[in-house]
Protein backbone atom coordinates (compact mmCIF):
# COMPACT_ATOMS: atom_id res chain seq x y z
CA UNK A 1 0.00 0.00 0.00
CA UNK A 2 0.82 3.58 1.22
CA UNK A 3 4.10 3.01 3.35
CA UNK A 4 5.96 1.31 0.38
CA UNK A 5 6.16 4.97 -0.49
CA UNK A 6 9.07 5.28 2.42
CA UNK A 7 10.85 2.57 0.15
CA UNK A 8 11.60 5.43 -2.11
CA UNK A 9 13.38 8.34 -0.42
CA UNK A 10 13.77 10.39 -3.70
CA UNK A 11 9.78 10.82 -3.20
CA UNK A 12 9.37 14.96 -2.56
CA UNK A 13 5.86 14.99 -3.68
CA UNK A 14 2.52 13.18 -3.98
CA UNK A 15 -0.46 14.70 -5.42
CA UNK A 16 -3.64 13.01 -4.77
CA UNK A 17 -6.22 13.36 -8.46
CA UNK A 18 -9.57 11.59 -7.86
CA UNK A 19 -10.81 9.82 -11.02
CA UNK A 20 -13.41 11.49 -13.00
CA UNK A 21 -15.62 10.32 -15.87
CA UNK A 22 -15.43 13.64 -17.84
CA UNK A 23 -13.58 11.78 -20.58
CA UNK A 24 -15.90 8.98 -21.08
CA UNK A 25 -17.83 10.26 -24.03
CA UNK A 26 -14.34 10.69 -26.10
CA UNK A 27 -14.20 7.16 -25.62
CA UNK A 28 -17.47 6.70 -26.56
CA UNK A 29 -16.86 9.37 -29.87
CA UNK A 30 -14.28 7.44 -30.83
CA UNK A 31 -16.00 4.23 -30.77
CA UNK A 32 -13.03 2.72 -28.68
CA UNK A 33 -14.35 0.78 -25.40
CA UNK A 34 -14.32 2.79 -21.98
CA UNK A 35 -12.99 0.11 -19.50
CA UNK A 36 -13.92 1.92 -16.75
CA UNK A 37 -17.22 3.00 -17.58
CA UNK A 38 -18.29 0.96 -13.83
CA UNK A 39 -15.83 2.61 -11.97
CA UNK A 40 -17.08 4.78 -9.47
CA UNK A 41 -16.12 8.31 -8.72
CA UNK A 42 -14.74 8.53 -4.91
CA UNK A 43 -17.09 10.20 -2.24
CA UNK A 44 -15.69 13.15 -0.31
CA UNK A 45 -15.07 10.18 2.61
CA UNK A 46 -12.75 8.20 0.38
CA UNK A 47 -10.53 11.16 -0.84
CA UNK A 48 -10.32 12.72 2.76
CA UNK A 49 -9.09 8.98 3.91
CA UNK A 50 -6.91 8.64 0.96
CA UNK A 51 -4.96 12.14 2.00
CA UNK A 52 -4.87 10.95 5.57
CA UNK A 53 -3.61 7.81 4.77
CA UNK A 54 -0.84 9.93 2.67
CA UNK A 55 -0.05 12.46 5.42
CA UNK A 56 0.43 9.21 7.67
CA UNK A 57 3.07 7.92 5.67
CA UNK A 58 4.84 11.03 5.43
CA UNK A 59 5.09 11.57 8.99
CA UNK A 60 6.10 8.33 9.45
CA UNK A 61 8.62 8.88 6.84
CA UNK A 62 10.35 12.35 8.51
C-alpha cells in the first residue's frame, strides 16, 4: 500500500487526483471501449481517507 512509499526516499511529492468520468464520451466518440465506464467516482469520505492515509506515511517517513 501507502508506506511502500518510504521505500523510495527520492519521493518529494505526492499529489492526490480523484478519477473522474469527464472523458468517457471521447471514448465513446471514438467508438473505442471505456474500460472503466463501472468505476465509481470517490465520495468526499474516500478522498479525505486517501490524503490521511498519505499524510500518515509522510510523517512516518520524517
Amino acid at each position: 500500500g501507502m508506506r511502500r512509499m518510504n521505500d523510495y526516499s527520492c519521493i518529494e511529492r505526492v499529489d492526490l487526483l480523484p478519477f473522474h468520468k469527464m472523458g468517457e464520451y471521447k471514448y465513446e466518440e471514438l467508438h473505442f471501449p471505456y474500460e472503466l465506464k463501472d468505476t465509481k467516482e470517490p465520495t468526499d469520505e474516500v478522498i479525505e481517507w486517501a490524503e490521511n492515509a498519505l499524510k500518515e506515511v509522510r510523517s512516518s517517513h520524517h
